[in-house]
N, C-alpha and C. Protein backbone atom coordinates (compact mmCIF):
# COMPACT_ATOMS: atom_id res chain seq x y z
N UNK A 1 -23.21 98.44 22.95
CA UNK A 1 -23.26 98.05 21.56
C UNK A 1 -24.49 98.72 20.95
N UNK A 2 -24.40 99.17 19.64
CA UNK A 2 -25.59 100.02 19.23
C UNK A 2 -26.07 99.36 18.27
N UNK A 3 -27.47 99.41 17.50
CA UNK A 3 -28.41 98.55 17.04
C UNK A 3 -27.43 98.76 15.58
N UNK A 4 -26.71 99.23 15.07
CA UNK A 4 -26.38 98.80 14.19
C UNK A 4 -25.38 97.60 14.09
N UNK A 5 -24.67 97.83 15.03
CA UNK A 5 -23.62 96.71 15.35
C UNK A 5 -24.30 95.36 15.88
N UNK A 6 -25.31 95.35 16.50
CA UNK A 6 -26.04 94.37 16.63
C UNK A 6 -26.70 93.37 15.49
N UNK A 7 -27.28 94.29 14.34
CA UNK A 7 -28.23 94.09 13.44
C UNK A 7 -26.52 93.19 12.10
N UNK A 8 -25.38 93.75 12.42
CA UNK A 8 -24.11 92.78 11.50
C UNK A 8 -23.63 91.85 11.97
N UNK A 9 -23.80 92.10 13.37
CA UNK A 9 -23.65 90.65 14.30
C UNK A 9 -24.67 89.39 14.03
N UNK A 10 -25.94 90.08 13.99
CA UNK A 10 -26.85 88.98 13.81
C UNK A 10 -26.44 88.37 12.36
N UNK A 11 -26.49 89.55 11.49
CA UNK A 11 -26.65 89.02 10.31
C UNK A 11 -25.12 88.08 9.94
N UNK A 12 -24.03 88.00 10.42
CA UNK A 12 -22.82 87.55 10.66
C UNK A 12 -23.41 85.65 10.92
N UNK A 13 -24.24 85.98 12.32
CA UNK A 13 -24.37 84.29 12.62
C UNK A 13 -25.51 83.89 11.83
N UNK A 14 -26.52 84.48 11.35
CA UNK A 14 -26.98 83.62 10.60
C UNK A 14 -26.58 83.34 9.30
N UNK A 15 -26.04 84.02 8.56
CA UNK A 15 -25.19 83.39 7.24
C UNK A 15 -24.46 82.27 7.77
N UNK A 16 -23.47 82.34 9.14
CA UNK A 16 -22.24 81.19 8.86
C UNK A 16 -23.21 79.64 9.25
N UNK A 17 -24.70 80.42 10.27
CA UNK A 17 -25.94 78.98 10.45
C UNK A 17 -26.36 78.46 8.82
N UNK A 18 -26.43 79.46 7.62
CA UNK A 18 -26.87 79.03 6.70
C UNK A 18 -25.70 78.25 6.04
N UNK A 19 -24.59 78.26 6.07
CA UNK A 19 -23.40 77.50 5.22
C UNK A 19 -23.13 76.51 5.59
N UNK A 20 -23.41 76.46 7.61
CA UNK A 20 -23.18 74.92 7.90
C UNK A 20 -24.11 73.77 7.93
N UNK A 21 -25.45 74.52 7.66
CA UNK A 21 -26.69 73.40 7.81
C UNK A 21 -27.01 73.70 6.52
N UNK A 22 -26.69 73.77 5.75
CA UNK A 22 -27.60 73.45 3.94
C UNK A 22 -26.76 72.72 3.21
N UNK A 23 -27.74 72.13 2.59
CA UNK A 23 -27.13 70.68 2.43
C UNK A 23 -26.37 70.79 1.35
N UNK A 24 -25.33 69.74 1.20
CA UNK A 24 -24.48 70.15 0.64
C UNK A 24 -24.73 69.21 -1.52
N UNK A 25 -24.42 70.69 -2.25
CA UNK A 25 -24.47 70.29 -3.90
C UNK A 25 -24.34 68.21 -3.85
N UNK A 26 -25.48 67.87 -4.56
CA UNK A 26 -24.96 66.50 -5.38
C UNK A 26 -24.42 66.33 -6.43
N UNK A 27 -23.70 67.43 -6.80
CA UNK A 27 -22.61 67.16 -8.12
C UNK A 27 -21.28 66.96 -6.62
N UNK A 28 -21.51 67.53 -5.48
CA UNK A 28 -19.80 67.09 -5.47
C UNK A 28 -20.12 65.46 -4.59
N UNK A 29 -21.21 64.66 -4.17
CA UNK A 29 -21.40 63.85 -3.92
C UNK A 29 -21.09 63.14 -4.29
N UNK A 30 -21.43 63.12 -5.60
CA UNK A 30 -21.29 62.53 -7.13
C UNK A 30 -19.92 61.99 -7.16
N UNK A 31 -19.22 63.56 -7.38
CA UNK A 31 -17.34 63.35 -7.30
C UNK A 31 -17.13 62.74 -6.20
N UNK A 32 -17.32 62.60 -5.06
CA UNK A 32 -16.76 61.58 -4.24
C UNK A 32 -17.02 60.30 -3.99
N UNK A 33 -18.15 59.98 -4.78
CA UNK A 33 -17.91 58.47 -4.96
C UNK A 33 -17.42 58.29 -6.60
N UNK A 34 -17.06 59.14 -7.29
CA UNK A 34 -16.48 58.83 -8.76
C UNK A 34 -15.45 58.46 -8.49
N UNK A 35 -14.38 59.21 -7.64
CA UNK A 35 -12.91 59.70 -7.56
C UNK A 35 -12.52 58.26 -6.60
N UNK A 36 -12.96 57.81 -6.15
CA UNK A 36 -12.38 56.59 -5.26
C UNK A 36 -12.45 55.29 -6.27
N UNK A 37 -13.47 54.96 -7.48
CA UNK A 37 -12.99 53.73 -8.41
C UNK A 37 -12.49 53.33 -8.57
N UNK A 38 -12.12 52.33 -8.59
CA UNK A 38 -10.59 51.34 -9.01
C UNK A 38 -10.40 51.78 -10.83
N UNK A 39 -9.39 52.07 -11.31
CA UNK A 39 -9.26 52.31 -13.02
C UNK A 39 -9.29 51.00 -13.26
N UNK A 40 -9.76 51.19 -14.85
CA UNK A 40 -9.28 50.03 -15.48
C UNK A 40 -7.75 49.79 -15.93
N UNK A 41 -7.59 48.59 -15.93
CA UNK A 41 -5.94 48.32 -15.95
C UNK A 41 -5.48 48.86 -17.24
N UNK A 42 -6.31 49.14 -18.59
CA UNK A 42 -6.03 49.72 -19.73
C UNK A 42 -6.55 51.36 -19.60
N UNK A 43 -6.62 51.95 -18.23
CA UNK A 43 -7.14 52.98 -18.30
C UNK A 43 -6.15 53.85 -18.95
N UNK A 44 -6.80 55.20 -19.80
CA UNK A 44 -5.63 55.76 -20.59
C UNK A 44 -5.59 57.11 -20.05
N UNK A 45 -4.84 57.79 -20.39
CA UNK A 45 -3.95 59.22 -19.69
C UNK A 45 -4.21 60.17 -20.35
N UNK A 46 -4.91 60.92 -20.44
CA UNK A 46 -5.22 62.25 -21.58
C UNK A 46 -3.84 63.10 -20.95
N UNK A 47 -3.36 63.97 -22.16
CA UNK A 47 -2.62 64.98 -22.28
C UNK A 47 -2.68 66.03 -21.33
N UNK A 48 -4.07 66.42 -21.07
CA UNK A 48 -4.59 67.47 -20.58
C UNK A 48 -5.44 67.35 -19.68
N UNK A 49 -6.20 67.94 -18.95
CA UNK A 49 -7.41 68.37 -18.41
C UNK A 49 -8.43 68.15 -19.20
N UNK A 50 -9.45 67.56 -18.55
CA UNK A 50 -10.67 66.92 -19.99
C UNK A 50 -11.59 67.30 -19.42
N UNK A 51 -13.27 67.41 -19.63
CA UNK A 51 -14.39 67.58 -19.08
C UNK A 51 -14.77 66.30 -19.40
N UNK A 52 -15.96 66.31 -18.59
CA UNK A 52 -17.09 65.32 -18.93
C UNK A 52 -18.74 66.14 -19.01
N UNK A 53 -19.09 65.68 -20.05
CA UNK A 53 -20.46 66.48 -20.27
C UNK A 53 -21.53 65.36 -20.90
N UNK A 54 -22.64 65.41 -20.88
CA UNK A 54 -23.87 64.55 -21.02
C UNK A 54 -24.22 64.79 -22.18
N UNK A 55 -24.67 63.90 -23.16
CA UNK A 55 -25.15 63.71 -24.26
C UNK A 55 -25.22 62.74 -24.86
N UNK A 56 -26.42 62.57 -26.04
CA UNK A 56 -26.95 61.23 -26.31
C UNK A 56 -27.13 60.03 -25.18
N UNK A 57 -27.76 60.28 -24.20
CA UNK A 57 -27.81 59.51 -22.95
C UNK A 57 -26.54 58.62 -22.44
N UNK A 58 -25.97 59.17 -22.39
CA UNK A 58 -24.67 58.91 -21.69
C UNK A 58 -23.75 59.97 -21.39
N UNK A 59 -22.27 59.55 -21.40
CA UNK A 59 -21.27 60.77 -20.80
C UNK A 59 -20.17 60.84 -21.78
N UNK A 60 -19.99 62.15 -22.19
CA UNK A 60 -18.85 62.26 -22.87
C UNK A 60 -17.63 63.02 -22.37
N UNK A 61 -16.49 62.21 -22.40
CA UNK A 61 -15.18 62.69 -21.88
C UNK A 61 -14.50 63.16 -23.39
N UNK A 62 -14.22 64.54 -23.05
CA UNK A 62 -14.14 65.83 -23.87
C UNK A 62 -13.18 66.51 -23.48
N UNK A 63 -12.13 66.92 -24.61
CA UNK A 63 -10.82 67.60 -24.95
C UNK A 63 -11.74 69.17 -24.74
N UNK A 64 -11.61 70.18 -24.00
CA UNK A 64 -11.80 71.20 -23.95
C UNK A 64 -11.30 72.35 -24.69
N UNK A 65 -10.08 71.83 -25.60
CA UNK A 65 -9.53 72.37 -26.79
C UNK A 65 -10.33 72.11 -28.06
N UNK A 66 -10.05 70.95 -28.05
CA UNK A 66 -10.20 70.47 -29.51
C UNK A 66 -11.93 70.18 -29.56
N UNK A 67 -13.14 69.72 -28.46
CA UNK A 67 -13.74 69.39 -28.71
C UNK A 67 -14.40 67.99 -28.72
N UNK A 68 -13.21 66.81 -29.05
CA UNK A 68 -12.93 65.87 -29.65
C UNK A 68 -13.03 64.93 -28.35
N UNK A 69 -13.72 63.64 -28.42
CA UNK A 69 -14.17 62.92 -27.09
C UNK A 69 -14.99 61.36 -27.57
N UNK A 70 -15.23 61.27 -25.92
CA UNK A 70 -15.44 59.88 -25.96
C UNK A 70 -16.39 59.65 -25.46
N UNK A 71 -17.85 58.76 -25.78
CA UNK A 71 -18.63 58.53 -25.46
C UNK A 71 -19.18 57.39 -23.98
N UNK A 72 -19.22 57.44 -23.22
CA UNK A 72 -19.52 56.10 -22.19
C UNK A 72 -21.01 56.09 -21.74
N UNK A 73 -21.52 54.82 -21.30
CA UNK A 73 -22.96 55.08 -20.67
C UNK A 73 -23.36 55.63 -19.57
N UNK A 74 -21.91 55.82 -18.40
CA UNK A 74 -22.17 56.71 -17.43
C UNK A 74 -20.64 57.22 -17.02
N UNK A 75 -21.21 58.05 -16.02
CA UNK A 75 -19.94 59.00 -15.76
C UNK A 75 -19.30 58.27 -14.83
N UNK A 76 -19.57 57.39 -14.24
CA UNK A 76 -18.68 56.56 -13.20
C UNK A 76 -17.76 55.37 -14.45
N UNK A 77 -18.43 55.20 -15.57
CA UNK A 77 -17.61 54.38 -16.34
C UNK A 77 -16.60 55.06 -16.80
N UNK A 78 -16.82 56.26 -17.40
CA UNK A 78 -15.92 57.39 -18.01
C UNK A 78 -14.41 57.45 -17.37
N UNK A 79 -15.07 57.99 -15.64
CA UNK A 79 -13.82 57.92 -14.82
C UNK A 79 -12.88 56.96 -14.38
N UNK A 80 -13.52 55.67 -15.01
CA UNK A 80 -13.02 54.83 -14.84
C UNK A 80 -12.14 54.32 -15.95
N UNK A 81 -12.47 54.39 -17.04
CA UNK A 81 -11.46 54.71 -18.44
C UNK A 81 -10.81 56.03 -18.62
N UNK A 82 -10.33 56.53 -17.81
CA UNK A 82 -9.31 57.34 -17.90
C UNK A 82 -8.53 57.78 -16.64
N UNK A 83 -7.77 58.21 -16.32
CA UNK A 83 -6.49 58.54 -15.05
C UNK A 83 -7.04 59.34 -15.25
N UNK A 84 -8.05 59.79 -14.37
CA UNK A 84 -8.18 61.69 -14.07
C UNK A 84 -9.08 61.72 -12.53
N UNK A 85 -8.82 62.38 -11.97
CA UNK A 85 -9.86 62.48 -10.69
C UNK A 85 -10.95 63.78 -10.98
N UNK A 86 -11.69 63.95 -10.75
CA UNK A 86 -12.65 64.89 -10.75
C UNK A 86 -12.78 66.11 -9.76
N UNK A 87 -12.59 67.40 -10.28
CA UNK A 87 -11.99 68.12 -9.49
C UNK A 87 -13.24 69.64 -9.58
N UNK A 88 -14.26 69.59 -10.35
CA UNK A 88 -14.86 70.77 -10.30
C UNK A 88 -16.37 70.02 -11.31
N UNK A 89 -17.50 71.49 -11.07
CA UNK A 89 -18.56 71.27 -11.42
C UNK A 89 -19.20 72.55 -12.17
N UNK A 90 -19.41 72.70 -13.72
CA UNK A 90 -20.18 73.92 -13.70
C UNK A 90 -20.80 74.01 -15.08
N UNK A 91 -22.14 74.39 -15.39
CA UNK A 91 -23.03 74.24 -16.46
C UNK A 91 -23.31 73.23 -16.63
N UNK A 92 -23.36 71.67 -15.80
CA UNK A 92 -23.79 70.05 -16.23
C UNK A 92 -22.62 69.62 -16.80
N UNK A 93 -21.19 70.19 -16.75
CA UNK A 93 -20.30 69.91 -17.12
C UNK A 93 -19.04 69.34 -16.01
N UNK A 94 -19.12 68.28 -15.82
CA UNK A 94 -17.65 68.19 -14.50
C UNK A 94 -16.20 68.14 -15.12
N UNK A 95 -15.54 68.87 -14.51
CA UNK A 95 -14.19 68.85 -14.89
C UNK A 95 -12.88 67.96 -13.96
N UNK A 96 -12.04 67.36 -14.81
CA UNK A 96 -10.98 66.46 -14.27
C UNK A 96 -9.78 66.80 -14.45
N UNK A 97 -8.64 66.52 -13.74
CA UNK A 97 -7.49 67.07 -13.44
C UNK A 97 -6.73 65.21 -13.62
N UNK A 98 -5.81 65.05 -14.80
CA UNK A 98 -4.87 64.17 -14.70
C UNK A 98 -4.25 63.48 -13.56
N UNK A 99 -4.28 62.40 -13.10
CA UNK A 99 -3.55 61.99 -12.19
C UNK A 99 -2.40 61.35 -12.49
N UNK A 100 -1.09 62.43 -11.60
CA UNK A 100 0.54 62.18 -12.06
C UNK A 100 1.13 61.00 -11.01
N UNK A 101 1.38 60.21 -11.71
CA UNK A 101 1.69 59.14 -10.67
C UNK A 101 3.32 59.33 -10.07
C-alpha cells in the first residue's frame, strides 16, 4: 500500500470517527420530543406544509405562501394546536409536514 492510499484511508476513518461521536444538533432533539405530544382534541389541519418561526417571544406557525400565521408562547404548544409533525430545521425556522390520518 503506498502513502497515498494510506493518507485516504486514514482520512476515510477519521471523518466516519467524526460523524459518529459529535454530538448530535438540538434542533432535532427538540423535534423529538415535539413530535410525540398528545394534540389537542380541537387541534386543526392546515392545508399545507407550515413553518414555525420565533417572534415577539413566542412561536409562530406560518403559511409559507401566504405569510399569514399564528402566534403561541412556545413551540411545543404550537405543535400541539395543529396536526403536523415536525420534519426539518433551517435559519431558526422548523418546518412541518401534515399528518394524513
Amino acid at each position: 500500500m503506498g502513502i497515498a492510499a494510506y493518507n485516504r484511508g486514514s482520512r476515510a476513518i477519521a471523518e466516519q470517527i467524526r460523524r459518529e461521536y459529535s454530538p448530535r444538533p438540538i434542533e432535532f432533539e427538540i423535534m423529538d420530543r415535539a413530535n410525540p405530544l398528545p394534540k389537542y382534541p380541537d387541534a386543526g389541519t392546515p392545508f399545507t406544509n407550515i413553518d414555525f418561526a420565533f417572534s415577539h417571544g413566542g412561536c409562530w406557525a406560518v403559511c409559507p405562501k401566504t405569510g399569514f400565521g399564528y402566534w403561541y408562547p412556545t413551540l411545543f404548544e404550537a405543535v400541539r394546536r395543529w396536526n403536523v409533525r415536525l420534519i426539518g430545521y433551517t435559519n431558526g425556522t422548523y418546518h412541518a409536514e401534515v399528518i394524513t390520518k
